[in-house]
N, C-alpha and C. Protein backbone atom coordinates (compact mmCIF):
# COMPACT_ATOMS: atom_id res chain seq x y z
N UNK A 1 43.71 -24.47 -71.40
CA UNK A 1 42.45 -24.04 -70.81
C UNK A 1 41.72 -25.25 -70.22
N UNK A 2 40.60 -24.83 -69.49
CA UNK A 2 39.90 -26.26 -68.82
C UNK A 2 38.83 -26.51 -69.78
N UNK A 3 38.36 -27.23 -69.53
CA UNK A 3 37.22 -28.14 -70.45
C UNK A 3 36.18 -28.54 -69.74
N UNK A 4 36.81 -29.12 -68.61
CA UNK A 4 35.57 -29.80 -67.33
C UNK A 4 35.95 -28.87 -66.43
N UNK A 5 34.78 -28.18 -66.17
CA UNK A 5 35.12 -27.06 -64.87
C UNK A 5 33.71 -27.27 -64.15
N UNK A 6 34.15 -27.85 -62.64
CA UNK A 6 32.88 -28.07 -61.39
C UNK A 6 32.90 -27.32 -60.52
N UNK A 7 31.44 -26.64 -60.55
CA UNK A 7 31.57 -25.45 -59.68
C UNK A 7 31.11 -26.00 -57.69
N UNK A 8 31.38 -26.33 -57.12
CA UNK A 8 30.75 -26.48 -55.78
C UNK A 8 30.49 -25.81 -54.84
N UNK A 9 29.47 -25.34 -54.64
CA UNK A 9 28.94 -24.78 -53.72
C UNK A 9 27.65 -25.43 -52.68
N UNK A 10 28.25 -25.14 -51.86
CA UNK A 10 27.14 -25.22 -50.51
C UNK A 10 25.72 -24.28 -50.41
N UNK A 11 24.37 -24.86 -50.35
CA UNK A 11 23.63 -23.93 -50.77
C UNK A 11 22.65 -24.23 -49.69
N UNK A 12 22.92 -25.74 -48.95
CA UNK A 12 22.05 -25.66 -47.69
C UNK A 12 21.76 -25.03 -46.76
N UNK A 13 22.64 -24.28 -46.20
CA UNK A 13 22.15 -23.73 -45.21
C UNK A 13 22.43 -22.16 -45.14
N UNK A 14 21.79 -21.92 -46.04
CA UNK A 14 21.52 -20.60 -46.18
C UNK A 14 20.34 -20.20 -46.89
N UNK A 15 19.50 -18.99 -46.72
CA UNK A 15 18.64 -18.36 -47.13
C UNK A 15 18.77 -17.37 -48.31
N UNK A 16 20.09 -16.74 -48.00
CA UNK A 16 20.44 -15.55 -48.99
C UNK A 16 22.37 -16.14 -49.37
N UNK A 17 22.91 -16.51 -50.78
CA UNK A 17 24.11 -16.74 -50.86
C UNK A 17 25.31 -15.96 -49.77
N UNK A 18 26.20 -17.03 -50.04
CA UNK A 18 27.46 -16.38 -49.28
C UNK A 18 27.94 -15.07 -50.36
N UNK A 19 28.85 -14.45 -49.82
CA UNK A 19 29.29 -13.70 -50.57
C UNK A 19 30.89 -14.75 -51.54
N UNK A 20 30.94 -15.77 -50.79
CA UNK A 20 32.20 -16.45 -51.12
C UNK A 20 31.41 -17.17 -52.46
N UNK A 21 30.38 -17.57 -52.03
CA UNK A 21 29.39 -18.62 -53.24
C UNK A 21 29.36 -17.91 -54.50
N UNK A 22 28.87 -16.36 -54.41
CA UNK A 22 28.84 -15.42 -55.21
C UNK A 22 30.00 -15.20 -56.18
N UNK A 23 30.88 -15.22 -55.60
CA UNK A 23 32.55 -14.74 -55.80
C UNK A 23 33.13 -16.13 -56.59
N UNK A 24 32.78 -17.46 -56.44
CA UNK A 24 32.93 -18.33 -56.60
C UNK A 24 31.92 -18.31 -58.45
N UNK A 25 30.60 -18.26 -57.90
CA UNK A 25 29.98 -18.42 -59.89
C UNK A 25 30.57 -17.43 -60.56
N UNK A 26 30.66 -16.00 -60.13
CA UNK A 26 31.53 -15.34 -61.04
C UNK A 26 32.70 -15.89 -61.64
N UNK A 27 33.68 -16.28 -60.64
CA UNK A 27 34.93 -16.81 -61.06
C UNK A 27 34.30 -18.22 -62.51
N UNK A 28 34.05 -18.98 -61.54
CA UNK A 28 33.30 -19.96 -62.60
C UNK A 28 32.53 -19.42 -64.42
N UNK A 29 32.02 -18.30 -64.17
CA UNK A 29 31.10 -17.91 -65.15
C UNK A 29 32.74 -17.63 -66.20
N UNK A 30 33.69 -16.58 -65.65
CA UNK A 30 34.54 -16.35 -66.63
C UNK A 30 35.67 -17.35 -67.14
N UNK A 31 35.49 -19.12 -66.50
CA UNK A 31 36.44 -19.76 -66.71
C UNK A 31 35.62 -20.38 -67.81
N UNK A 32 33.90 -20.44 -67.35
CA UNK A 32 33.47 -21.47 -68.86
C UNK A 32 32.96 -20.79 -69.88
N UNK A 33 32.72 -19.71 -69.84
CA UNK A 33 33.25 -18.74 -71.27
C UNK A 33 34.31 -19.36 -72.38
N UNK A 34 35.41 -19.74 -71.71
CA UNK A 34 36.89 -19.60 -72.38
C UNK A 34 36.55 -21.62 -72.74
N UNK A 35 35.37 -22.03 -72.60
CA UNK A 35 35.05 -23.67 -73.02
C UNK A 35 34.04 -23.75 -73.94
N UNK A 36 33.75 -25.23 -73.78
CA UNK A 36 32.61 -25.05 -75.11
C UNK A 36 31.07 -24.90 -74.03
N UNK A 37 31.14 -23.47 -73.22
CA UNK A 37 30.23 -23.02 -72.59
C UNK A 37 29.15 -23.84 -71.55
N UNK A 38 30.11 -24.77 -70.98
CA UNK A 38 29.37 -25.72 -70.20
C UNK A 38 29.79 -26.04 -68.95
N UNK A 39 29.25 -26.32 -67.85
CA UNK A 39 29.73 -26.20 -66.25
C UNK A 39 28.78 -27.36 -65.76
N UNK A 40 29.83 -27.93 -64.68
CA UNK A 40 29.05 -28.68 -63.94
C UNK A 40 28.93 -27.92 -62.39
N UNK A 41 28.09 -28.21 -62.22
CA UNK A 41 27.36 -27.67 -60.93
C UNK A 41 27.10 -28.74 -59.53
N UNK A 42 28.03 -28.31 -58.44
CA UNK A 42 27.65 -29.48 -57.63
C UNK A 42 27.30 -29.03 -56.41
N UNK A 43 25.81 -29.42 -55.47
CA UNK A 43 26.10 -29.19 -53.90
C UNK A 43 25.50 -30.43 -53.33
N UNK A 44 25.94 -30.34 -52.31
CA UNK A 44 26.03 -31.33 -51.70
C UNK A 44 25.17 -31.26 -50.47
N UNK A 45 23.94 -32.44 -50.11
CA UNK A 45 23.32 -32.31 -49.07
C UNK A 45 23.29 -33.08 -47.91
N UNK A 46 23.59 -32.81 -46.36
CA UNK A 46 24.07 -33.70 -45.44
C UNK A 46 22.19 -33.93 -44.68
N UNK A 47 21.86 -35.24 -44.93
CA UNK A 47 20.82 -35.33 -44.15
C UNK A 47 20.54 -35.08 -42.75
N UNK A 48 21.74 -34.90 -42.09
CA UNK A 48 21.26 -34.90 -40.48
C UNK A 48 20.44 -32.98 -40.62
N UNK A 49 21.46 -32.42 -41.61
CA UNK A 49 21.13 -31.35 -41.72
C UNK A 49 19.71 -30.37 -42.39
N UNK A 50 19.30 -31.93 -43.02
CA UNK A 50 17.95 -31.68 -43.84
C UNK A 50 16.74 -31.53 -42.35
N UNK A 51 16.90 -32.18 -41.27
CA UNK A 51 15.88 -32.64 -40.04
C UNK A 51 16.59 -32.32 -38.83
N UNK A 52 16.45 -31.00 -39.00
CA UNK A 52 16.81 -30.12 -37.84
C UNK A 52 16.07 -29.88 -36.38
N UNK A 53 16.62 -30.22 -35.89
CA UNK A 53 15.84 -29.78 -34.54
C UNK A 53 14.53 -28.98 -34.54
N UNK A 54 15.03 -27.71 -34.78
CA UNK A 54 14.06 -26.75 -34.88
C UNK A 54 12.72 -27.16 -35.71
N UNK A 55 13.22 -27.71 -37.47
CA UNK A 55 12.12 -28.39 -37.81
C UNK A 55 11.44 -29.21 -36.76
N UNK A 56 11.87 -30.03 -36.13
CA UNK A 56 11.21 -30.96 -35.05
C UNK A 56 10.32 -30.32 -34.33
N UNK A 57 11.03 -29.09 -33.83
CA UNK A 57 10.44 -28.52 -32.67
C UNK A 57 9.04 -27.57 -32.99
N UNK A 58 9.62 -26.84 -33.95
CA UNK A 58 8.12 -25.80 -35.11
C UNK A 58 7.07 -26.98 -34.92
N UNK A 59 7.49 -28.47 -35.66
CA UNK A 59 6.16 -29.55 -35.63
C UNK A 59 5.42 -30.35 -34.98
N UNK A 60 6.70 -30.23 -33.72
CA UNK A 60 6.45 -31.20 -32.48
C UNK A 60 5.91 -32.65 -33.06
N UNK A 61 6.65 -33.01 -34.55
CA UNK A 61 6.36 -34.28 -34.35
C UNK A 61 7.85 -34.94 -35.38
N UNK A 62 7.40 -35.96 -36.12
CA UNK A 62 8.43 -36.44 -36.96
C UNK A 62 8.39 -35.88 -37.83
N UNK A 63 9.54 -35.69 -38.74
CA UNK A 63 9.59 -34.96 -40.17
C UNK A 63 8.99 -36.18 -41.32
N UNK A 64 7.85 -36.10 -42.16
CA UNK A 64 7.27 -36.79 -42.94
C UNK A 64 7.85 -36.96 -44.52
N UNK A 65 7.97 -37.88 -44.92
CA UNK A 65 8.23 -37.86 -46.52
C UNK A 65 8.17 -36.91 -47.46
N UNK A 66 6.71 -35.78 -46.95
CA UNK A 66 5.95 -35.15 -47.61
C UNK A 66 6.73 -33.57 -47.12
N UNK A 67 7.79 -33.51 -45.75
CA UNK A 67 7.87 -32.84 -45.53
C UNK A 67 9.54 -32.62 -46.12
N UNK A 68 9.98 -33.45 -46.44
CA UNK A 68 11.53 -33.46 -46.74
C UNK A 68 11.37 -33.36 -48.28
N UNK A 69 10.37 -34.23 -48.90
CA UNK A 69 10.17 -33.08 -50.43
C UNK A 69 9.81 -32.16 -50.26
N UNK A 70 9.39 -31.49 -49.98
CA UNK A 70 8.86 -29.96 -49.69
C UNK A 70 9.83 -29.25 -49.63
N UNK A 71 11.51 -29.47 -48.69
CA UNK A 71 12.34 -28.82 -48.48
C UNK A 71 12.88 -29.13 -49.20
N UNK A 72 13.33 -30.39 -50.11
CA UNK A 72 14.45 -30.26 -51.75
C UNK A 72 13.76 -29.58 -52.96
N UNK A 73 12.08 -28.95 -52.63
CA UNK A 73 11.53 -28.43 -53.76
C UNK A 73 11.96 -26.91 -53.37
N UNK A 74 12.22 -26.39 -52.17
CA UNK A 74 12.51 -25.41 -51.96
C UNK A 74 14.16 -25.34 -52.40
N UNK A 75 14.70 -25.99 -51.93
CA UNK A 75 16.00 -25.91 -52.08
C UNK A 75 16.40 -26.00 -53.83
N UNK A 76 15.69 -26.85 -54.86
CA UNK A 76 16.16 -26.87 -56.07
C UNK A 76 15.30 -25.26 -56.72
N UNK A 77 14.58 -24.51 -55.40
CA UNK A 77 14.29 -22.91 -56.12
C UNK A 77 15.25 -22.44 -55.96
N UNK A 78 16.23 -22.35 -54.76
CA UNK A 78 17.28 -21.82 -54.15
C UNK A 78 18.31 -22.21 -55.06
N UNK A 79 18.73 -23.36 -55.83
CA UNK A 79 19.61 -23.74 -56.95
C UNK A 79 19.29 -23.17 -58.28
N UNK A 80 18.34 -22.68 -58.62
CA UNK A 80 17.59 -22.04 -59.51
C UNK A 80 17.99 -20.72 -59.52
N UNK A 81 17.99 -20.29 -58.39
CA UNK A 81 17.88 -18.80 -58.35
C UNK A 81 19.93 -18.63 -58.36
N UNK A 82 20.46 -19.25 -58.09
CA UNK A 82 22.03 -19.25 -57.45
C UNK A 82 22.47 -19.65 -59.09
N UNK A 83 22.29 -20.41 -59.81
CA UNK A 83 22.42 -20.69 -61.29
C UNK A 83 21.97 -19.53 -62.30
N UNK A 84 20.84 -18.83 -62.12
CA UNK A 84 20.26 -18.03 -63.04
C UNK A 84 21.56 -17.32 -63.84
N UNK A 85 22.29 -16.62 -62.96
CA UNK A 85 23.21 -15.37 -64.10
C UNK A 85 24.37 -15.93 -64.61
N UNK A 86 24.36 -17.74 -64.23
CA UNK A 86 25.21 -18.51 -65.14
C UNK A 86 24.43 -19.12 -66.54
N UNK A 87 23.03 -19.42 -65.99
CA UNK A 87 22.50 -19.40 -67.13
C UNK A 87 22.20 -18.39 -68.52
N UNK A 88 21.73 -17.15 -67.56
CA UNK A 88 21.92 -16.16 -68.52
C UNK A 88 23.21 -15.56 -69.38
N UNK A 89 24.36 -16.30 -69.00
CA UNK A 89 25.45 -15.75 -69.69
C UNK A 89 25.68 -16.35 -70.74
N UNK A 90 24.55 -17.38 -71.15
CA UNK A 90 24.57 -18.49 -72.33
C UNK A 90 25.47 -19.57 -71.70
N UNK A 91 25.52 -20.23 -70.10
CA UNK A 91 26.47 -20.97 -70.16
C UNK A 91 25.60 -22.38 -69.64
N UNK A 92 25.71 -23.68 -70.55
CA UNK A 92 24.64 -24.90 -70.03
C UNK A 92 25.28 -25.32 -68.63
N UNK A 93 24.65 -25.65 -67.81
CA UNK A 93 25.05 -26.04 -66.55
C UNK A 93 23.94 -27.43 -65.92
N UNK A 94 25.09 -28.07 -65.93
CA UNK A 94 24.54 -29.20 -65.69
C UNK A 94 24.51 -29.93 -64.03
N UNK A 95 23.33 -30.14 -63.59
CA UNK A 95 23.16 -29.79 -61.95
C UNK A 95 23.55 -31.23 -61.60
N UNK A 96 24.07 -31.30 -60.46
CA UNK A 96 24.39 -32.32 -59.77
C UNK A 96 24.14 -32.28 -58.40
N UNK A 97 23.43 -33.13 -57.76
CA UNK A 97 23.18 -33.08 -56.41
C UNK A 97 23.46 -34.09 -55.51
N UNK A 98 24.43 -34.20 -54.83
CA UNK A 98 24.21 -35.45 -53.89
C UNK A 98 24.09 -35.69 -52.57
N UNK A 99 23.92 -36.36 -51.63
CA UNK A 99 23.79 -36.51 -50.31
C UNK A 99 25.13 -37.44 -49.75
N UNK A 100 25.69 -36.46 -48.00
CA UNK A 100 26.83 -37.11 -48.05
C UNK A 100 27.60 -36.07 -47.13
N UNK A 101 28.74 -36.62 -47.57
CA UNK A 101 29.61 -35.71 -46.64
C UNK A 101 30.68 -34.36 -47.84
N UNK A 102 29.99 -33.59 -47.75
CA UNK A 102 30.75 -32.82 -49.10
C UNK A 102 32.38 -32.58 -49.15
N UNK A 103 33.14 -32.72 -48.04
CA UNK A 103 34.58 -33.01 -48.72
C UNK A 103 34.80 -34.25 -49.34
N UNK A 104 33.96 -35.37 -48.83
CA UNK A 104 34.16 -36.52 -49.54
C UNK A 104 33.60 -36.15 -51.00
N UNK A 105 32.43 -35.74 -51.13
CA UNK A 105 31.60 -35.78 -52.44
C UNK A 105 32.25 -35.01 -53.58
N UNK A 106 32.84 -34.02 -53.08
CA UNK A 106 33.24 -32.85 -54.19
C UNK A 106 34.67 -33.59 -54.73
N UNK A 107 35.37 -33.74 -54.10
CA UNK A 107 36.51 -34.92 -55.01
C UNK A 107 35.79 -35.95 -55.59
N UNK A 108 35.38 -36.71 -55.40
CA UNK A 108 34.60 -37.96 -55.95
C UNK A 108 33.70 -37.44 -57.04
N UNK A 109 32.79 -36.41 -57.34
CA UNK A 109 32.40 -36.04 -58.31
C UNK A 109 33.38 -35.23 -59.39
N UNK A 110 34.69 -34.78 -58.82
CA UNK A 110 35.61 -34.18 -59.88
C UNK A 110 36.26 -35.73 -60.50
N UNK A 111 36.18 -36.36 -59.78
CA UNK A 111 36.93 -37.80 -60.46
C UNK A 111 35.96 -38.33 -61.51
N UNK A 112 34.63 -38.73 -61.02
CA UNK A 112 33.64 -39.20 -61.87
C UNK A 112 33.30 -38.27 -63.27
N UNK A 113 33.37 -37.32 -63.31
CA UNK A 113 33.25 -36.18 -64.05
C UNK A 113 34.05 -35.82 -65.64
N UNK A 114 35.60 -36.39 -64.89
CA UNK A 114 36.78 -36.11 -65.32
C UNK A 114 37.21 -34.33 -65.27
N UNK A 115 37.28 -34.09 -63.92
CA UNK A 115 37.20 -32.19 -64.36
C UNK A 115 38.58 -32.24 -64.19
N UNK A 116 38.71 -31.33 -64.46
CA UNK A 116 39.93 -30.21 -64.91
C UNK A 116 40.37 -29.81 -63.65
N UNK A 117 39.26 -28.80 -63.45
CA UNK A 117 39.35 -27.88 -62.73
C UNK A 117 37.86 -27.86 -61.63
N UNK A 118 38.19 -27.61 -60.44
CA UNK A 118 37.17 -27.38 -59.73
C UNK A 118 37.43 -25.83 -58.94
N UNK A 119 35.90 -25.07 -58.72
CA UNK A 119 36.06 -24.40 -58.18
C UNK A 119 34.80 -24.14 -57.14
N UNK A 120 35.87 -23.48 -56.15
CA UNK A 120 34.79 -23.28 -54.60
C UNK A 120 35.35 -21.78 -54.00
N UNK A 121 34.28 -21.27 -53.21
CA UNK A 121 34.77 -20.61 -52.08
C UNK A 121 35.56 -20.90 -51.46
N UNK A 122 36.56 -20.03 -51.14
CA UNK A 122 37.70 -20.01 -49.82
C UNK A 122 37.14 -20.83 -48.45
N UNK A 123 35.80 -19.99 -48.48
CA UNK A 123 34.67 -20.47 -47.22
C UNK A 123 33.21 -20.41 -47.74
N UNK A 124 32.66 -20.80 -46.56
CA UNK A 124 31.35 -20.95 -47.05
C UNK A 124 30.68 -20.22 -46.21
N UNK A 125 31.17 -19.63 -44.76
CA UNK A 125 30.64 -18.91 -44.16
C UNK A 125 30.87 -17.14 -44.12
N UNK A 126 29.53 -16.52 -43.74
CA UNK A 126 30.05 -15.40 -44.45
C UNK A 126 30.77 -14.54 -43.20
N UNK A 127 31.06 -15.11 -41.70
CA UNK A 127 31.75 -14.52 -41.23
C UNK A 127 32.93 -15.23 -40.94
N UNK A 128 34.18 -14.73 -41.20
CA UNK A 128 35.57 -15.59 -41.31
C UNK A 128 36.55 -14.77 -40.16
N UNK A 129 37.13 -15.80 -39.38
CA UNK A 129 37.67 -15.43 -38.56
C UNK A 129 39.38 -15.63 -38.32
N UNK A 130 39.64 -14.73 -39.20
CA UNK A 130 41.40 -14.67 -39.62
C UNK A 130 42.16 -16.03 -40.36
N UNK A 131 40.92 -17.17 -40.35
CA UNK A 131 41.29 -18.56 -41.11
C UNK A 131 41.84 -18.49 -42.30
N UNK A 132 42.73 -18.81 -43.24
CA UNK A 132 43.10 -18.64 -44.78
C UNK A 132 42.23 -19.63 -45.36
N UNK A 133 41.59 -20.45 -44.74
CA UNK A 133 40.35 -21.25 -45.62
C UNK A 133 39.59 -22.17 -44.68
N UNK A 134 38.39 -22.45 -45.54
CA UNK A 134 37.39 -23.02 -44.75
C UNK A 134 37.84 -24.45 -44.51
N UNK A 135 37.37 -25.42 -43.70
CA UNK A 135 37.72 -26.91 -43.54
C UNK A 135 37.08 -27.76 -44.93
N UNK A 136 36.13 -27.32 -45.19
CA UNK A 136 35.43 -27.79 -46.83
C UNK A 136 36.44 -27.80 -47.61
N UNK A 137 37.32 -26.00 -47.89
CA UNK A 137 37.93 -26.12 -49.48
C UNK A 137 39.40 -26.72 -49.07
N UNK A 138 40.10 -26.54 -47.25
CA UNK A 138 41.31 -27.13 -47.14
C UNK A 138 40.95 -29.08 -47.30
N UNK A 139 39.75 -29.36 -46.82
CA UNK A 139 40.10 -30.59 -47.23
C UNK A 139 40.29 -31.57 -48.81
N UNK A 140 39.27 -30.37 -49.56
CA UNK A 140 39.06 -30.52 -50.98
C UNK A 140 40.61 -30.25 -51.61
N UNK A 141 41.09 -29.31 -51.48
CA UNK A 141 42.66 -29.43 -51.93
C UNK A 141 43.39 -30.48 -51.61
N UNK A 142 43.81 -31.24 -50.40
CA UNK A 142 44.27 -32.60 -50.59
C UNK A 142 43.96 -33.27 -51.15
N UNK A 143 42.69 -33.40 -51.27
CA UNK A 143 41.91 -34.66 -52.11
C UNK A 143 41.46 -35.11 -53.90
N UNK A 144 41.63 -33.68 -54.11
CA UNK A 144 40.82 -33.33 -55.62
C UNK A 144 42.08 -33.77 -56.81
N UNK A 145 41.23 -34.58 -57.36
CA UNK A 145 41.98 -35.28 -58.58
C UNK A 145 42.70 -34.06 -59.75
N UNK A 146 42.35 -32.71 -59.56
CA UNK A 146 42.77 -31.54 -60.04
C UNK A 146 42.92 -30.53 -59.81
N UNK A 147 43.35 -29.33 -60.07
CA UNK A 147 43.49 -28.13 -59.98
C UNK A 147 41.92 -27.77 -59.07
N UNK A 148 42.34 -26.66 -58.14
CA UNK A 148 41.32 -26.10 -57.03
C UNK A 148 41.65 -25.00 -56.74
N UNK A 149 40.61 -24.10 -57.84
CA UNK A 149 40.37 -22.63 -57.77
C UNK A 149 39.43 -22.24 -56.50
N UNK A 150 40.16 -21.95 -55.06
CA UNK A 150 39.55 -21.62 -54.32
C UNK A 150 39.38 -19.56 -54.06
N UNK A 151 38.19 -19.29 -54.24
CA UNK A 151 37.45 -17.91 -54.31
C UNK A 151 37.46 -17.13 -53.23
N UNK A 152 38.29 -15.95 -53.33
CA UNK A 152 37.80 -15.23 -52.19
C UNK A 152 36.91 -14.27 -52.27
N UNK A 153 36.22 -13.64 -51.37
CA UNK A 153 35.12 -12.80 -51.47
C UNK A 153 35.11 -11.50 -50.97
N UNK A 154 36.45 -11.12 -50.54
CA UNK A 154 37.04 -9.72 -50.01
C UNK A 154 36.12 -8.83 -50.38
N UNK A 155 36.22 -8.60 -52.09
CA UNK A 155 36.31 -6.99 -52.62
C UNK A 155 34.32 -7.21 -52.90
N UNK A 156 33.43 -8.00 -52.77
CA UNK A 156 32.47 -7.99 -53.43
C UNK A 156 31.68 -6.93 -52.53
């Protein structure tokens, strides 16, 4: 069985989860059951992506200090809310966040970690276009120091 199991998901750029993200904590929820009830939790945030145009454009000015905490206070509600029914299953989950390029990050945190097992969505987007996987989880399979439970989200 696994012991270190990292769940990764992408949570930036979205408002409402993927259905793959979804499909993905489930899977996760029933692997750390079968441990001593503990998960690591990882997403990963790309700054160009934090200071978006559009932000620019809504402000017509620079994005402020005051304004980029504002959006990781929103975003750690959005990690909050995406964790809840792992929390509620009695399972501790321990959050990890970093900035970066997330195929690089998500191997590099299964190494630092020592996991087992990592698991992700197939994709991260919720419309898929005949691909067998996203460029995130195909690059994470070359790279990952372990086993890579990648999630599909067909039947949800």
């Amino acid at each position: 069985m696994y012991n270190t199991i990292l769940l990764a998901v992408a949570l930036q750029n979205w408002t409402e989860f993927s259905t793959h993200a979804k499909a993905a904590r489930e899977a996760a929820i029933s692997l750390a059951k079968g441990t001593d009830q503990r998960l690591h939790f990882l997403t990963v945030y790309d700054y160009d992506r934090i200071v978006t145009p559009a932000m620019l454009e809504e402000q017509k000015q620079l994005i402020s200090k005051d304004d980029i905490e504002e959006y990781m206070a929103e975003e750690q509600q959005k990690m909050s809310r995406y964790l809840s029914p792992i929390e509620e299953a009695g399972i501790q989950v321990e959050r990890i966040v970093k900035f970066g390029n997330p195929r690089e990050e998500i191997a590099k945190t299964a190494r630092e970690i020592g996991a087992d097992l990592i698991v992700m969505g197939a994709h991260s987007k919720r419309d898929i276009s005949n691909t067998p996987l996203g460029g995130t989880a195909e690059s994470v399979t070359g790279k990952a120091p372990c086993q890579v439970l990648l999630v599909s989200a067909h039947r949800l």
